[in-house]
N, C-alpha and C. Protein backbone atom coordinates (compact mmCIF):
# COMPACT_ATOMS: atom_id res chain seq x y z
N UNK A 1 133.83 99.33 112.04
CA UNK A 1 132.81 98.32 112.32
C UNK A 1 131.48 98.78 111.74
N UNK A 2 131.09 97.60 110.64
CA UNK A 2 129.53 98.48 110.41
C UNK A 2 128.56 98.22 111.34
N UNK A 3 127.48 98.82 111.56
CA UNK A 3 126.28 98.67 112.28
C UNK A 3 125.08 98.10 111.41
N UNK A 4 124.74 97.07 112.18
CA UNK A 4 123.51 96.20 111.65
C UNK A 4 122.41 97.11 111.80
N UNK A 5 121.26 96.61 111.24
CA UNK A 5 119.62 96.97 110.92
C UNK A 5 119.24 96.93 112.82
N UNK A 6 119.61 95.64 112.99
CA UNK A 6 119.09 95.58 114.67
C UNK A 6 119.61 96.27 115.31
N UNK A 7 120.84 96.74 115.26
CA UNK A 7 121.55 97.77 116.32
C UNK A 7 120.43 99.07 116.03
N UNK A 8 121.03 99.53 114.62
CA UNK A 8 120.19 100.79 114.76
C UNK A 8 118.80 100.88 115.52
N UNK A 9 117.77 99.63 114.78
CA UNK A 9 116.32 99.07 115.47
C UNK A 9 116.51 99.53 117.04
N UNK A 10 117.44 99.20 117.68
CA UNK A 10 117.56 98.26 119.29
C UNK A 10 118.06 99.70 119.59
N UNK A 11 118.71 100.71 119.37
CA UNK A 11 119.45 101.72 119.78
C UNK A 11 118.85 102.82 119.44
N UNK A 12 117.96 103.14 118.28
CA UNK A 12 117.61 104.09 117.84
C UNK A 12 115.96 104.01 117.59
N UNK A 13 115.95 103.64 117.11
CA UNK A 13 113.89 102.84 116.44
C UNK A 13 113.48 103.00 117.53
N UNK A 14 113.54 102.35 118.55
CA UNK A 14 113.19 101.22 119.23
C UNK A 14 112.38 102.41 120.04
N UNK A 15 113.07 103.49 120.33
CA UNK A 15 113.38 105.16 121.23
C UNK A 15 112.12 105.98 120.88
N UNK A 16 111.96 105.72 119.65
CA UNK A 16 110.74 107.18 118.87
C UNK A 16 109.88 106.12 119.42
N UNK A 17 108.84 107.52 119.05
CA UNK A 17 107.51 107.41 118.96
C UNK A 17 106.86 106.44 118.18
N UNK A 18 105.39 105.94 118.16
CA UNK A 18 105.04 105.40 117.37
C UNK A 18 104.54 106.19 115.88
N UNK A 19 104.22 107.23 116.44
CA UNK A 19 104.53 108.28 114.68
C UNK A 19 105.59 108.38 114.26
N UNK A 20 106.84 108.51 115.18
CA UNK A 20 107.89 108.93 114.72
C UNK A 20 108.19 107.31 113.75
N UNK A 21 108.31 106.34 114.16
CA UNK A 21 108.57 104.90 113.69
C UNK A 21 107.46 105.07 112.25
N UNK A 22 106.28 104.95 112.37
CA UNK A 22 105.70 104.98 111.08
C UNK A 22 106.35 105.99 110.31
N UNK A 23 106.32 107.11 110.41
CA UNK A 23 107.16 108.36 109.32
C UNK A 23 108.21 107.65 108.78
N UNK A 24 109.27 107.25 109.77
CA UNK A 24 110.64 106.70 109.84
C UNK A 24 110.24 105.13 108.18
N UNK A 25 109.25 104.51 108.82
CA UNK A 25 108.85 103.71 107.07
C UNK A 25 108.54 103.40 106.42
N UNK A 26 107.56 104.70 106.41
CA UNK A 26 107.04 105.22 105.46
C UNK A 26 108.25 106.04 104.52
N UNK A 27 109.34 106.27 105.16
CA UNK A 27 109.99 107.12 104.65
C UNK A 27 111.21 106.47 103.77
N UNK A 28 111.25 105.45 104.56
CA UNK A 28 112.03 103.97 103.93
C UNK A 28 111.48 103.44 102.59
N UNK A 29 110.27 103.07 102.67
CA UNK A 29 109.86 102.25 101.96
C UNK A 29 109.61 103.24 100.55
N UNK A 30 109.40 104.67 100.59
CA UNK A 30 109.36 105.18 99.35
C UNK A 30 110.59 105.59 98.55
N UNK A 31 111.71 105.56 99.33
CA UNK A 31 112.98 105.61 99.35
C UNK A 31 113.48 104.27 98.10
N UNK A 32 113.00 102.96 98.85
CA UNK A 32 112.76 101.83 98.08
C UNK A 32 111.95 101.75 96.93
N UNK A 33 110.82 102.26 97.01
CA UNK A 33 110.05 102.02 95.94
C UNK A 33 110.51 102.67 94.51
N UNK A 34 110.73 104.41 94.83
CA UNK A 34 111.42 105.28 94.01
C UNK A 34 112.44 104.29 93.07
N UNK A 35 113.55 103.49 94.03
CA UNK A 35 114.61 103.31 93.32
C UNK A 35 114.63 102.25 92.87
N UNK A 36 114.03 101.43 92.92
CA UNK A 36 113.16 100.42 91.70
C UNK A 36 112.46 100.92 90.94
N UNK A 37 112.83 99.66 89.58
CA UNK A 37 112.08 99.72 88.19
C UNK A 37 111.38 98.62 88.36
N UNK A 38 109.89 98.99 88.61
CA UNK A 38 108.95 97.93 88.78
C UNK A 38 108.82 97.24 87.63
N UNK A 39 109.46 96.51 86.48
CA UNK A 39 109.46 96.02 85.33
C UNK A 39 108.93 95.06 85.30
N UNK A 40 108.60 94.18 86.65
CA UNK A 40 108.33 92.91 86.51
C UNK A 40 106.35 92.99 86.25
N UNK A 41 105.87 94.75 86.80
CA UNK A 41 104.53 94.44 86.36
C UNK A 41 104.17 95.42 85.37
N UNK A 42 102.90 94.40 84.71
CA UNK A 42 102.59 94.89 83.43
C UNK A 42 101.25 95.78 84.28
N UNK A 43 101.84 97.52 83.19
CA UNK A 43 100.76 98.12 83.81
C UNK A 43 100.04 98.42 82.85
N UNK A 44 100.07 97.57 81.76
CA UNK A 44 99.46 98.03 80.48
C UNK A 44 97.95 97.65 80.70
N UNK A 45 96.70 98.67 79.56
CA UNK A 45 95.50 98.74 79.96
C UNK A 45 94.88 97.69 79.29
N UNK A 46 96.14 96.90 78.58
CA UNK A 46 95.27 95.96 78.08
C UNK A 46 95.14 94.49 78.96
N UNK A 47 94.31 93.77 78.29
CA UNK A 47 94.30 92.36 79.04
C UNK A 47 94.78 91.33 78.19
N UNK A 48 95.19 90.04 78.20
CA UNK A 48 96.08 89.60 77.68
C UNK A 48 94.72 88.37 77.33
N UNK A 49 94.59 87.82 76.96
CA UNK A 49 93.84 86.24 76.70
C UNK A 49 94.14 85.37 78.06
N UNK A 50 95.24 85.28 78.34
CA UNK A 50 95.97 84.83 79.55
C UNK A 50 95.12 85.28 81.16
N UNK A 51 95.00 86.67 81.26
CA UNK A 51 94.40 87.69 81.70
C UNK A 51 93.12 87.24 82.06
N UNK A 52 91.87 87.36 81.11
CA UNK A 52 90.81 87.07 80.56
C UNK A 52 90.66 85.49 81.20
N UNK A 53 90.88 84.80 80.62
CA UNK A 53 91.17 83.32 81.53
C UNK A 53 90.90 83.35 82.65
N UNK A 54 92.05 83.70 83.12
CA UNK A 54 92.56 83.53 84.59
C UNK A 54 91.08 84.33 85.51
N UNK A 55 90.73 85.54 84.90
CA UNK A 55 89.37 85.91 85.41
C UNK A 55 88.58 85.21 85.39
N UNK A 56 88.11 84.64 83.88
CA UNK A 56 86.94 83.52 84.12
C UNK A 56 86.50 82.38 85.50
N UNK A 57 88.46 81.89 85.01
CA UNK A 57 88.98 80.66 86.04
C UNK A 57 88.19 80.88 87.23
N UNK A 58 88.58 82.31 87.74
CA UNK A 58 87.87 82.67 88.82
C UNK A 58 86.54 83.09 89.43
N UNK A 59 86.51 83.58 88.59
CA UNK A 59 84.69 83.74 88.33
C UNK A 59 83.95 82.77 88.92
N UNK A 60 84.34 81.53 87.45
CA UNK A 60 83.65 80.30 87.60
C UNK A 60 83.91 79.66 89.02
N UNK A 61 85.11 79.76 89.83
CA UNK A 61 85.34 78.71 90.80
C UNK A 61 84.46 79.47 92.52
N UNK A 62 84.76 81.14 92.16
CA UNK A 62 84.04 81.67 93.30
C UNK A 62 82.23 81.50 93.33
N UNK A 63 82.16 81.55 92.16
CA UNK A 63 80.69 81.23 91.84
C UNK A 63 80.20 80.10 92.22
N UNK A 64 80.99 79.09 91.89
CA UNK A 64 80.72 77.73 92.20
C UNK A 64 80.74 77.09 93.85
N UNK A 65 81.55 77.82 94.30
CA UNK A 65 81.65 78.21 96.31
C UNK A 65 80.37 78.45 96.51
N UNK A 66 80.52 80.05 96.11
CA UNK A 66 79.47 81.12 96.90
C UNK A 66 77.71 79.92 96.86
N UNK A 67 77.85 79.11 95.82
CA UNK A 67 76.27 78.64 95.49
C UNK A 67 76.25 77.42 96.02
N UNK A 68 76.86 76.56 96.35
CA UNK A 68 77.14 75.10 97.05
C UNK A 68 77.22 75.85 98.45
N UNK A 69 77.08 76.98 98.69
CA UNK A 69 77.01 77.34 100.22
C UNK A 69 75.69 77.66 100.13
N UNK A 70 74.93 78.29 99.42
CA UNK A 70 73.86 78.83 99.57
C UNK A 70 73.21 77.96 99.30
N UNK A 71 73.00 76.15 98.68
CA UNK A 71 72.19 75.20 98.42
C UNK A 71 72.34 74.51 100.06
N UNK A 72 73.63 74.66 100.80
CA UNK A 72 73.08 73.92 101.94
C UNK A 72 72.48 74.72 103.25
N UNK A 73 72.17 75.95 102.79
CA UNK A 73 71.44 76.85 103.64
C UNK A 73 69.92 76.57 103.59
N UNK A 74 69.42 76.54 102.36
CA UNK A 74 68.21 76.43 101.44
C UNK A 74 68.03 74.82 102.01
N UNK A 75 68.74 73.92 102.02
CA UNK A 75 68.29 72.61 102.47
C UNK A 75 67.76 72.20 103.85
């Protein structure tokens, strides 16, 4: 019979400490991370045009917030 995530959780986890539980996944999750090939992100130093854009995009739209808040302060 295998044992589920919740058994172990409910039988074992559940028991430790709250350090012991953080260690426990923290210890998981690098376990995970290690054994993935993060391929899906680009860690390259460059920026793409795409990139560049998408910053502006944002720029312009937080800018455009931040100052339509600060005109109805000023009013």
């Amino acid at each position: 019979m295998q044992t589920t995530a919740q058994e172990i959780y409910t039988q074992v986890v559940r028991n430790l400490s709250p350090n012991e539980r953080l260690r426990l996944a923290t210890l998981i999750l690098n376990e995970l991370v290690g054994q993935q090939q993060l391929s899906s992100v680009d860690q390259s130093d460059t920026w793409t045009q795409e990139d560049q854009i998408d910053l502006v995009n944002f720029s312009l739209q937080y800018a455009a917030t931040t100052f339509s808040d600060m005109e109805d302060v000023e009013q």
